[in-house]
C-alpha atoms as a PDB file:
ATOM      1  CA  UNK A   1       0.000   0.000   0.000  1.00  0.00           C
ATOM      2  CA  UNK A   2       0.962   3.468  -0.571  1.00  0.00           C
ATOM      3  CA  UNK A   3       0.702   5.714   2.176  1.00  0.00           C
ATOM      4  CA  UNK A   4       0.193   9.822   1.526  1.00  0.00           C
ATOM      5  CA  UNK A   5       1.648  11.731   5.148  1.00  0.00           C
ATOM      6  CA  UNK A   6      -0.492  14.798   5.780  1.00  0.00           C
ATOM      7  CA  UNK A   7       1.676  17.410   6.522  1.00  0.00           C
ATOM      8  CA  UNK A   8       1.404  17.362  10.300  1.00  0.00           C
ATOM      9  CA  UNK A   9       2.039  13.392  10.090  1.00  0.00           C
ATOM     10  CA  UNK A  10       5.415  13.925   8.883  1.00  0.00           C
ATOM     11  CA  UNK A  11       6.434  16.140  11.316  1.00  0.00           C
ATOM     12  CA  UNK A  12       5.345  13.939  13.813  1.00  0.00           C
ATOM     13  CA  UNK A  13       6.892  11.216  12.163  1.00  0.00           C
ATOM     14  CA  UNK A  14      10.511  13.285  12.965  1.00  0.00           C
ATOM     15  CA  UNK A  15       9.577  15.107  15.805  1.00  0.00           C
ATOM     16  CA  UNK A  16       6.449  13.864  17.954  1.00  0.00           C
ATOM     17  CA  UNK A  17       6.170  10.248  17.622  1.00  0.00           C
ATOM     18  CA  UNK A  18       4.616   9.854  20.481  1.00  0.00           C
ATOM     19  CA  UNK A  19       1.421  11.589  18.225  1.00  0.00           C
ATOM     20  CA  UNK A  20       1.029   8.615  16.183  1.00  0.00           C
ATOM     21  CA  UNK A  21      -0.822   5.672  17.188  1.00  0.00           C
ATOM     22  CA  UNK A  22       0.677   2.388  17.248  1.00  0.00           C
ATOM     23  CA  UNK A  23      -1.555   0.705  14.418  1.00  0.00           C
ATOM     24  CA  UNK A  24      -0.481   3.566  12.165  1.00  0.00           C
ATOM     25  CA  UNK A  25       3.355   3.491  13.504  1.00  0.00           C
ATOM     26  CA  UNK A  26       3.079  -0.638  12.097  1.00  0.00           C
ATOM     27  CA  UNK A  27       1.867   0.981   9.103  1.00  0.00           C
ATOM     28  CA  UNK A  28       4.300   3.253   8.971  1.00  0.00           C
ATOM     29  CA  UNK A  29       7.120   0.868   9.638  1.00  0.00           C
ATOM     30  CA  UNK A  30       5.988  -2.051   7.457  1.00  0.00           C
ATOM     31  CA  UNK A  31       8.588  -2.409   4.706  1.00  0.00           C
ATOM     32  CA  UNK A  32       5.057  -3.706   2.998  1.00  0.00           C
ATOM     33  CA  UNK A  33       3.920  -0.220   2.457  1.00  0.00           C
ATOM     34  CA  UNK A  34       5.398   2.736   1.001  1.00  0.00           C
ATOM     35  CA  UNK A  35       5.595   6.002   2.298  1.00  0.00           C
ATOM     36  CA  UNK A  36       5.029   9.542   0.091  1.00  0.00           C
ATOM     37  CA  UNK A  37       4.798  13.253   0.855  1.00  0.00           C
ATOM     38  CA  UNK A  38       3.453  15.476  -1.103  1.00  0.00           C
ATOM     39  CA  UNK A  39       5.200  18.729  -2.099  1.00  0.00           C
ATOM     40  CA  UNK A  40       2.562  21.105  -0.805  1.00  0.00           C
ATOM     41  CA  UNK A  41       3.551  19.804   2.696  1.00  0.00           C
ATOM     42  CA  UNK A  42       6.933  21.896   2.396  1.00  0.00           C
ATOM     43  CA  UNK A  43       5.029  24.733   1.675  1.00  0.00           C
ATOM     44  CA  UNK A  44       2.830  24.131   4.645  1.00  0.00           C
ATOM     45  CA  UNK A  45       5.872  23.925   6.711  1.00  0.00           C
ATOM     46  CA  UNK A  46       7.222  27.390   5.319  1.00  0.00           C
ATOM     47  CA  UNK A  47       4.520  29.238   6.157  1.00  0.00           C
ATOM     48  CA  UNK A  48       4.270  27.531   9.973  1.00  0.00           C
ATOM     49  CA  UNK A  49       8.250  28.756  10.067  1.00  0.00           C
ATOM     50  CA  UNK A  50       6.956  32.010   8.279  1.00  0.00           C
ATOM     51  CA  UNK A  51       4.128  32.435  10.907  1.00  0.00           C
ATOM     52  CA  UNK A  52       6.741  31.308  13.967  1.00  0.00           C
ATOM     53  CA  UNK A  53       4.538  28.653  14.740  1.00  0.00           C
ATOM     54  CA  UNK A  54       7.109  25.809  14.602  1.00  0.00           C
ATOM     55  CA  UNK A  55      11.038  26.658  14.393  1.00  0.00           C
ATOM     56  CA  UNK A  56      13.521  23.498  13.257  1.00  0.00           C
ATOM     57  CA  UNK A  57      17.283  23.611  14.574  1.00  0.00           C
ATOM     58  CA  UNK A  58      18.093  24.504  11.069  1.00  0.00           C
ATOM     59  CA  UNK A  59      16.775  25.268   8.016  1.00  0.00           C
ATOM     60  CA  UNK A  60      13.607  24.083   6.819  1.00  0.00           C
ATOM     61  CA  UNK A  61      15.687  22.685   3.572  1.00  0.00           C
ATOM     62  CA  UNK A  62      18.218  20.533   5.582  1.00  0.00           C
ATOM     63  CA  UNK A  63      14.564  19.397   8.044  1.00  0.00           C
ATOM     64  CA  UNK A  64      13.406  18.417   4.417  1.00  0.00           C
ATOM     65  CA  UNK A  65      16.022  16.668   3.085  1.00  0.00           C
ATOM     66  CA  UNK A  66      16.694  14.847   6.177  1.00  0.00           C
ATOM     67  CA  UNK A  67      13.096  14.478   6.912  1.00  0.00           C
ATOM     68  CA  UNK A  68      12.547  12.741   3.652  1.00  0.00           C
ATOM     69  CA  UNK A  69      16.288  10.516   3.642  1.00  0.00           C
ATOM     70  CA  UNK A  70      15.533   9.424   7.554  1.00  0.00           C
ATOM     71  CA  UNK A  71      11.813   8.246   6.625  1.00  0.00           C
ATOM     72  CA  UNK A  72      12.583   6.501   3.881  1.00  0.00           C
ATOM     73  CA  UNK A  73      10.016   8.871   2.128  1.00  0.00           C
ATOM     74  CA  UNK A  74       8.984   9.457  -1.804  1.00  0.00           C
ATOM     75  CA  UNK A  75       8.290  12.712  -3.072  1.00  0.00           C
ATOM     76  CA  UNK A  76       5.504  13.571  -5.171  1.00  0.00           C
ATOM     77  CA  UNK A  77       5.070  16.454  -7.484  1.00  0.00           C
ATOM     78  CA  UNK A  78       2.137  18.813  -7.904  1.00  0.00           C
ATOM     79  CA  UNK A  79       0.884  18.269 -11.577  1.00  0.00           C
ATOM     80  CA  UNK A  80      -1.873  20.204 -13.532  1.00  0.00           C
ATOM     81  CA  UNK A  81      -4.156  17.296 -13.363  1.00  0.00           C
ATOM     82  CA  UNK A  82      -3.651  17.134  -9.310  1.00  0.00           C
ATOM     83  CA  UNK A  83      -4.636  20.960  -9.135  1.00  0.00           C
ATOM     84  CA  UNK A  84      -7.459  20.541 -11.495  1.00  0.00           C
ATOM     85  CA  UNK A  85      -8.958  17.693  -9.419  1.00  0.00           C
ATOM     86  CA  UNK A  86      -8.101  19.800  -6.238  1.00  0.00           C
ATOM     87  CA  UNK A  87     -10.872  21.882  -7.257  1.00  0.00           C
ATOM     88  CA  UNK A  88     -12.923  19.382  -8.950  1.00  0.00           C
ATOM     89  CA  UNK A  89     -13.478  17.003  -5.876  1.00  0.00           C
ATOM     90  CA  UNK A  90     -16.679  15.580  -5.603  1.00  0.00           C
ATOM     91  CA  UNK A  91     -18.882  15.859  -3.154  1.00  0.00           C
ATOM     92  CA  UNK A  92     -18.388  18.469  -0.474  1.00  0.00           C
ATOM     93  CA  UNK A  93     -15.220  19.263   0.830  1.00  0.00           C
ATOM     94  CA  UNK A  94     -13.749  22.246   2.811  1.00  0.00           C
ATOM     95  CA  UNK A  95     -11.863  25.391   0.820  1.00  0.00           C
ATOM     96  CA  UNK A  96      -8.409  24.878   2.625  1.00  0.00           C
ATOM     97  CA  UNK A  97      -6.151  25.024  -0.887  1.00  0.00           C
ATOM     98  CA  UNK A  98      -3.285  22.295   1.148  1.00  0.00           C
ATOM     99  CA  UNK A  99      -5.951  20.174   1.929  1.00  0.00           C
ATOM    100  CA  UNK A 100      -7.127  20.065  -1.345  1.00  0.00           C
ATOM    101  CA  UNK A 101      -4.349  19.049  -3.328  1.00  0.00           C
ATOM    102  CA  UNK A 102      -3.072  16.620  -0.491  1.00  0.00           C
ATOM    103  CA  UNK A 103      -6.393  14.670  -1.269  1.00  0.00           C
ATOM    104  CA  UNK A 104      -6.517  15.395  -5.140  1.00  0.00           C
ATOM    105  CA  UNK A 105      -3.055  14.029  -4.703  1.00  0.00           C
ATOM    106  CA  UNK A 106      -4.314  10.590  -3.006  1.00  0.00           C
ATOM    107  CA  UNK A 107      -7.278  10.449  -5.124  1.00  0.00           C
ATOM    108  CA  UNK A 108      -5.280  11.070  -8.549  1.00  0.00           C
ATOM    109  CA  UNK A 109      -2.565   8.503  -7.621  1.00  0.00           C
ATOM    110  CA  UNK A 110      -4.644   5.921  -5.598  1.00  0.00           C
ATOM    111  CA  UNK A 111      -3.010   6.457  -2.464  1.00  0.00           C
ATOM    112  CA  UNK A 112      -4.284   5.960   1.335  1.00  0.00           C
ATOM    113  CA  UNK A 113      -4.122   9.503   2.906  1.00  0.00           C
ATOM    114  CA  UNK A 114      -2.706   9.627   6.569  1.00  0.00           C
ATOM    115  CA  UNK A 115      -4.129  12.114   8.107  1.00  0.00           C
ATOM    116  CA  UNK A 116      -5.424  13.203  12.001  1.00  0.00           C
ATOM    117  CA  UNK A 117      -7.491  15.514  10.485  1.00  0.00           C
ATOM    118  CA  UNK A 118     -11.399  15.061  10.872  1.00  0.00           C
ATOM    119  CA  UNK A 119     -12.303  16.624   7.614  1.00  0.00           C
ATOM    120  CA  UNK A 120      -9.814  14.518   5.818  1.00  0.00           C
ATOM    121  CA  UNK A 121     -10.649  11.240   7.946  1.00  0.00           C
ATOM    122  CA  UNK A 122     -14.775  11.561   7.048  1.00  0.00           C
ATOM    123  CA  UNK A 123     -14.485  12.463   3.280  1.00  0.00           C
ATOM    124  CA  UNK A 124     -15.983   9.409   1.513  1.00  0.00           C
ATOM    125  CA  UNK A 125     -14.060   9.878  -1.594  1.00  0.00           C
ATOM    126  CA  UNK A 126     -10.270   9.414  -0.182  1.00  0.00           C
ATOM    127  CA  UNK A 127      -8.791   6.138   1.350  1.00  0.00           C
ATOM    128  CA  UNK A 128      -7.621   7.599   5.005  1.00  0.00           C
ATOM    129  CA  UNK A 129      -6.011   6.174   7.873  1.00  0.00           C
ATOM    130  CA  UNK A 130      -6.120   7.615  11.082  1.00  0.00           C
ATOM    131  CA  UNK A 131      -2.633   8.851  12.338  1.00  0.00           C
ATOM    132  CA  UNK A 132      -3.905   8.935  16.113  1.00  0.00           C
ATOM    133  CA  UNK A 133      -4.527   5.119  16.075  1.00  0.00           C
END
């Protein structure tokens, strides 16, 4: 299985492990599954760094690259037909732009989002997994 980490999973992957249950910690572990991040999540991170709501001991570039080396982690790419679908989702779903494309993302590649976020964790459309189990 392929596993999307929502932004906040990923940096409590690296820096609050404690956060994530242990189901999703097998999950995480299981050399069965592999692991992706999306890059709108580095953008989410530079505007928590922008908005001094998280700090790293360096730069958010060397938190990235190590973030992504130490997991184990695949990157993908924002395409056209990711941000199309971001704004084509069906059904209802909330106007938060990250959110959007992290979920276009899972939906366009067939991906199970992991995610601790409610909105993400009820939309019908998206395979989820609960982070917090």
């Amino acid at each position: 299985m392929t596993l999307l980490l929502d932004t906040h999973v990923w940096f409590w992957a690296l820096e609050s492990p404690d956060k994530i249950g242990r189901k999703c910690r097998a999950a995480l572990e299981s050399a069965e599954n592999v692991l992706v991040v999306a890059t709108i999540s580095t953008v989410e991170l530079g505007q928590l760094v922008l908005a001094e709501k998280i700090r790293f001991k360096s730069t958010l570039e060397s938190w990235v690259r190590r973030g992504t080396e130490s997991l184990g982690l695949r990157t993908t790419e924002l395409s056209h037909a990711i941000a199309l679908l971001a704004y084509a989702l069906p059904g209802v779903f909330h106007k938060d732009p990250a959110d959007r494309i992290l979920v276009a993302t899972a939906i366009h590649h067939g991906y199970t989002i992991v995610s601790a976020d409610e909105r993400i964790l009820a939309y019908p459309h998206v395979m989820s997994m609960d982070a917090r189990r």
